[in-house]
Protein backbone atom coordinates (compact mmCIF):
# COMPACT_ATOMS: atom_id res chain seq x y z
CA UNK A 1 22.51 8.10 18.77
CA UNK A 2 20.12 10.76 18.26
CA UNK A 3 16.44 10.81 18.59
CA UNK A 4 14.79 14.06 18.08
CA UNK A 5 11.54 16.48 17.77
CA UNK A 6 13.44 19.56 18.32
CA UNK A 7 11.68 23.14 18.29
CA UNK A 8 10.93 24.37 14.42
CA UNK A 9 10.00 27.37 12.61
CA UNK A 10 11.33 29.47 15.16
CA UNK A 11 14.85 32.17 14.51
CA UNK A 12 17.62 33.18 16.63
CA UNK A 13 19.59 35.99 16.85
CA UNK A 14 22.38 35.88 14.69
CA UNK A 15 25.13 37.13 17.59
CA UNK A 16 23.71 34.32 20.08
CA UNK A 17 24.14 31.31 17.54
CA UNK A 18 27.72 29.05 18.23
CA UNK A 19 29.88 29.77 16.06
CA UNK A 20 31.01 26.24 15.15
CA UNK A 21 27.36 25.54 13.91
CA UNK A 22 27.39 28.53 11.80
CA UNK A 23 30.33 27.27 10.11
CA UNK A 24 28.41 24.39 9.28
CA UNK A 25 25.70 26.79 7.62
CA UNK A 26 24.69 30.05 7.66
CA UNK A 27 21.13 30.40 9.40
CA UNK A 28 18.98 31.75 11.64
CA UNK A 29 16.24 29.09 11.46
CA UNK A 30 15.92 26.42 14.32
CA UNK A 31 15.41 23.41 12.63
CA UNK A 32 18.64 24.13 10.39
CA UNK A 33 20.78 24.91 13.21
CA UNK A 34 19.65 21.59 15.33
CA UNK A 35 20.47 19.56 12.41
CA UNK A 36 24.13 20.88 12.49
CA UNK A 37 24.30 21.25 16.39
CA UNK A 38 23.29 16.85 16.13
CA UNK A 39 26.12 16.19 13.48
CA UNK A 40 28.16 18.36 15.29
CA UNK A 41 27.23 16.07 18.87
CA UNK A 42 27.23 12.79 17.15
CA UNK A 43 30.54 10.47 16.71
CA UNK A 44 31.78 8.76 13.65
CA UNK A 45 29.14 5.73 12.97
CA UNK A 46 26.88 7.76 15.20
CA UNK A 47 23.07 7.83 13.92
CA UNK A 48 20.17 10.13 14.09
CA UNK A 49 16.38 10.04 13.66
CA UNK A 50 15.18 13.83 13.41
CA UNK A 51 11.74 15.09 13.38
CA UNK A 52 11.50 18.24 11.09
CA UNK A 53 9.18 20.44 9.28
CA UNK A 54 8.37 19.56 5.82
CA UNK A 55 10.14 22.88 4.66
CA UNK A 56 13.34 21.31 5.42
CA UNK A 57 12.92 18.81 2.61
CA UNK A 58 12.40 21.38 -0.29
CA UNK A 59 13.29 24.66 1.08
CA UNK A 60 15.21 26.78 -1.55
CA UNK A 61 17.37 29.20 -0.08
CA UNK A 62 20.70 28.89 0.33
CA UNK A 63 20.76 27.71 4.13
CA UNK A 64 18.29 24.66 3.60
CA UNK A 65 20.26 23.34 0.22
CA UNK A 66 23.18 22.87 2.16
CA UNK A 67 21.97 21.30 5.63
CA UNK A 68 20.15 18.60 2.51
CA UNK A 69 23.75 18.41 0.63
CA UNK A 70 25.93 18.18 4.01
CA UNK A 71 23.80 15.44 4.86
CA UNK A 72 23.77 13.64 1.22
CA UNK A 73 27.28 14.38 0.10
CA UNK A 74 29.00 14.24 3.14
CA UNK A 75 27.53 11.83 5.71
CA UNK A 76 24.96 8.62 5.27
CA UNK A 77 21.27 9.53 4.61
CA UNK A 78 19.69 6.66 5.70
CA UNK A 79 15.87 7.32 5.04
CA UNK A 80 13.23 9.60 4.90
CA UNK A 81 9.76 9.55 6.23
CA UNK A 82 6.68 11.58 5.00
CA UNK A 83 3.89 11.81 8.04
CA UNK A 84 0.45 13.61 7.39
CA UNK A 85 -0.02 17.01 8.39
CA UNK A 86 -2.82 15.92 11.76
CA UNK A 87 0.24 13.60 13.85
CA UNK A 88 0.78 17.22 16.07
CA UNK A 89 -2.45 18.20 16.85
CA UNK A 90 -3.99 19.90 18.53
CA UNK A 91 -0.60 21.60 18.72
CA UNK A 92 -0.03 22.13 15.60
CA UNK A 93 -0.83 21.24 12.24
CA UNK A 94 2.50 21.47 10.28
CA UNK A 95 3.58 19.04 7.75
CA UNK A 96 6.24 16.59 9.16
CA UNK A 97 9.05 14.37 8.20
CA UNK A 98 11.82 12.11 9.91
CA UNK A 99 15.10 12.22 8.40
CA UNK A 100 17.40 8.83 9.03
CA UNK A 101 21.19 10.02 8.84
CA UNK A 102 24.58 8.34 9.59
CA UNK A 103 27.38 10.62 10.60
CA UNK A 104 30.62 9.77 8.57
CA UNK A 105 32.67 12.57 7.73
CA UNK A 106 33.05 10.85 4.16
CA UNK A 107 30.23 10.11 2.21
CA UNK A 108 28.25 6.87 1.93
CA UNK A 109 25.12 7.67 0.75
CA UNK A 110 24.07 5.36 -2.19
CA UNK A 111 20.53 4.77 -1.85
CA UNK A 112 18.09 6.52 -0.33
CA UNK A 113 14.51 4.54 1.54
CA UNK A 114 11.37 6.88 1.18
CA UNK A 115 8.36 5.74 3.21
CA UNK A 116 4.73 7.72 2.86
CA UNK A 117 3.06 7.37 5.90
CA UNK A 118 -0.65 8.49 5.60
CA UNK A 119 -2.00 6.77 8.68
CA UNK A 120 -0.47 6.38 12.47
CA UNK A 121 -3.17 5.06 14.04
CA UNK A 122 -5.22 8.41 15.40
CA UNK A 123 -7.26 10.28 13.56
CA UNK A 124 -5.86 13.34 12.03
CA UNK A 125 -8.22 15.93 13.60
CA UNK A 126 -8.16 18.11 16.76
CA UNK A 127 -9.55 15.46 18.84
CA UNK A 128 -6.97 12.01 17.49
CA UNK A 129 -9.01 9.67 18.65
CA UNK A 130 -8.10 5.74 17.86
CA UNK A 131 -8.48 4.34 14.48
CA UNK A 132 -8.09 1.38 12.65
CA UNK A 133 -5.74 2.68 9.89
CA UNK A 134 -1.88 2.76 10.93
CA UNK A 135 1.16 2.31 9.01
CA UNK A 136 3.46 2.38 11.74
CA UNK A 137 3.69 -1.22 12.26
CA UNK A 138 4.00 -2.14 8.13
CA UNK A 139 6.65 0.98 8.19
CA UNK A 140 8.39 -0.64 10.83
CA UNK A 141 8.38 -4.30 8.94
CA UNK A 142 9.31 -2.45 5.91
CA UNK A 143 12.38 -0.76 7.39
CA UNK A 144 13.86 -3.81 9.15
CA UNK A 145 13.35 -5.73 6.04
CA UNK A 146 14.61 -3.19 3.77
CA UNK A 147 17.59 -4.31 1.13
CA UNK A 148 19.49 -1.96 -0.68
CA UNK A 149 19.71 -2.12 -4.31
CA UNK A 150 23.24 -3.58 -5.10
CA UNK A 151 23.28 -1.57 -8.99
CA UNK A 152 24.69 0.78 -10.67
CA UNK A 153 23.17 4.23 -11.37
CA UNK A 154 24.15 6.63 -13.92
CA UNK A 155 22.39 10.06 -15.06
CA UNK A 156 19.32 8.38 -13.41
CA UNK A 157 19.47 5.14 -15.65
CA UNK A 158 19.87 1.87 -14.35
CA UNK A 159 23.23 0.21 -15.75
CA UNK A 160 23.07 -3.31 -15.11
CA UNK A 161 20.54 -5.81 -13.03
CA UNK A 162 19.41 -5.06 -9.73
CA UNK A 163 21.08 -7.56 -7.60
CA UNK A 164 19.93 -7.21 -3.98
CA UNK A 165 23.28 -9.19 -2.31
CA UNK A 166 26.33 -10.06 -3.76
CA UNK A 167 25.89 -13.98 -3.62
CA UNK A 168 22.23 -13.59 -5.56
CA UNK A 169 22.78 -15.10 -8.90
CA UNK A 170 19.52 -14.75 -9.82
CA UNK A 171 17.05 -11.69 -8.74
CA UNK A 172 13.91 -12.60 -6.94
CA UNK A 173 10.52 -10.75 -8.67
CA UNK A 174 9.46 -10.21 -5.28
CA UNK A 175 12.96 -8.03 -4.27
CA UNK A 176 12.56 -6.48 -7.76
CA UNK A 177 9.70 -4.86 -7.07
CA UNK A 178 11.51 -2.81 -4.62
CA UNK A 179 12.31 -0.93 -7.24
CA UNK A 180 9.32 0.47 -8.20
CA UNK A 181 7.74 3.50 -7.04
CA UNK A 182 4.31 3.41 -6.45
CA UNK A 183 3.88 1.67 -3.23
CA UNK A 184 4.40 3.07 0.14
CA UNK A 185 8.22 2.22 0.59
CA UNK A 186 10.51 2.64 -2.20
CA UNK A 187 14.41 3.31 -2.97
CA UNK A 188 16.26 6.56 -4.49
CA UNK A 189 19.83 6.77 -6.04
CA UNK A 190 21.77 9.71 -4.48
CA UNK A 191 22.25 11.09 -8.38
CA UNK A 192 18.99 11.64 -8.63
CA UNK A 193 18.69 13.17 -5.78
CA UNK A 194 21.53 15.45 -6.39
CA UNK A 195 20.49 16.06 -10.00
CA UNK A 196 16.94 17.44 -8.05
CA UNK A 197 18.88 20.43 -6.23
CA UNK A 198 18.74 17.25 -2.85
CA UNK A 199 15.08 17.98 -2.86
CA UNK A 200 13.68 15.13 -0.42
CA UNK A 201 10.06 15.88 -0.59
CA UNK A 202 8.46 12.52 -1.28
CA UNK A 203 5.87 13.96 -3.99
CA UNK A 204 9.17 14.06 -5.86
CA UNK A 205 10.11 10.57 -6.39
CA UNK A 206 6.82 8.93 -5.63
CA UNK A 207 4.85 7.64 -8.57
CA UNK A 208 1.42 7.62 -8.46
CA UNK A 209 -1.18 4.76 -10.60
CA UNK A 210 -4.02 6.44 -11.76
CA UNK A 211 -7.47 4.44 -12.22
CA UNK A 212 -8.87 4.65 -15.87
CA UNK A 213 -12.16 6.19 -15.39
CA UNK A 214 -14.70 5.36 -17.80
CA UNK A 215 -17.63 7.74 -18.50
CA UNK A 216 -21.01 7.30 -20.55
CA UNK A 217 -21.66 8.31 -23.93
CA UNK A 218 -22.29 12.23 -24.20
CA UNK A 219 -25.64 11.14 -26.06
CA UNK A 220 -26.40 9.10 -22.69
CA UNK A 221 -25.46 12.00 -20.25
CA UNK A 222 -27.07 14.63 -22.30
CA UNK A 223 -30.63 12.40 -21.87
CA UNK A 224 -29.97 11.93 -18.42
CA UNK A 225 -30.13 15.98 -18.31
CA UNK A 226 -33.23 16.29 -20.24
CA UNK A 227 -34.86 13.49 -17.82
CA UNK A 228 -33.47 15.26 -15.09
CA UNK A 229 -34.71 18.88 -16.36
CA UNK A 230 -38.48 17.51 -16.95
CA UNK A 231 -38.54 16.23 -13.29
CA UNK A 232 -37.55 19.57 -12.34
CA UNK A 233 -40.48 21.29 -14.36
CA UNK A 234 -42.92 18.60 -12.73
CA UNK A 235 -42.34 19.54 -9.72
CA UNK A 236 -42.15 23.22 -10.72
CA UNK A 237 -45.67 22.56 -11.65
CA UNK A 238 -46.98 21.29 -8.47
CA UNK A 239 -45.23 24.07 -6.50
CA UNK A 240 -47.29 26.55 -8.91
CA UNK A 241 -50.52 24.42 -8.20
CA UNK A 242 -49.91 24.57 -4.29
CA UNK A 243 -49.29 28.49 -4.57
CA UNK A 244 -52.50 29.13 -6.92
């Protein structure tokens, strides 16, 4: 097992990187190269939980497609975790993420478990102080609960009925709604990720419920600028009067 916040957006020189983890891809960036030095350390069945810069999860060039696709395509990715931007302060103030992975050698991934974590229980400035808001614990309920979807996926389309275990004859609403996308914790089929270039950002996948927001009549707002201008020349006028 691996558990790791390893040193990111730093570069090495190309001559003093190991060979075997530039066969695994072609970089100079840290946080690439520890990603391929832990699935070069890990076992078959080994696991990892990786601490990494948001970058990783969307980056475009050539190097951070692959480390994603290694991972996707040829080993487990178990889950991926979105933290706010103030969990390394005062240190620093970089965008994080923890990436769940199973080393395999042969594939596995199916579906993928996204969790947005807004909160951690410290407040997001310089100073992180104690709050009340933390996800941690519900993330942590949320994880060991987790169920993967047993369906089948196609072109991003669901072919069949979600059934959450084999024996389930009939799918619970409750397990159903693991489906869907707008709450903190939610699944991803591998196609879609693939069909995405393996982007992992959250903002991807995550669908967001917007509030209908109702505003007045323009005849309404328009008077409530007139009443609003008058006050203003009232008290224009008793400016003037002070002044002489």
């Amino acid at each position: 097992m691996v558990l790791a916040n390893p040193p990111f957006k730093g570069s090495l020189e190309k001559s003093t990187i190991a060979k075997d983890l530039t066969k695994i891809v072609s970089t100079t960036k840290t946080e690439l190269l520890f990603l391929a030095l832990f699935l070069r350390l890990l076992k078959i069945g080994g696991r990892a939980a990786v601490i990494v810069p948001d970058g990783v999860l969307f980056g475009s060039s050539t190097a951070h497609k692959k480390i994603r696709q290694i991972i996707v395509d040829e080993h487990k990715l178990d889950g991926v975790i979105s933290m706010p931007s103030g969990v390394f302060k005062p240190y620093a103030g970089v965008s994080t993420a923890v990436l769940i992975f199973t080393k395999t050698g042969v594939g596995g991934t199916d579906w993928v478990w996204f969790y947005d974590m807004t909160a951690d229980g410290l407040s997001l400035d310089d100073k992180r102080q104690p709050v009340e808001e933390n996800d941690i614990p519900d993330l942590l309920e949320k994880w060991h609960s987790r169920v993967v979807p047993n369906v089948a996926v196609k072109d991003g389309k669901f072919q069949g009925l979600p059934l959450f275990n084999k024996d389930d004859e009939v799918v619970a609403e409750e397990k159903v709604g693991k489906l869907d996308r707008t709450g903190k914790a939610f699944f991803v089929p591998m196609d879609e990720i693939q069909g995405n270039g393996y982007d992992l950002s959250i903002n991807r996948y995550k669908e967001v419920e917007y509030d209908e927001v109702r505003y007045d009549a323009p005849k309404v707002i328009l008077q409530r600028l007139r009443d609003l201008e008058e006050e203003i020349l009232k008290d224009l006028d008793v400016l003037g009067g002070l002044l002489g």
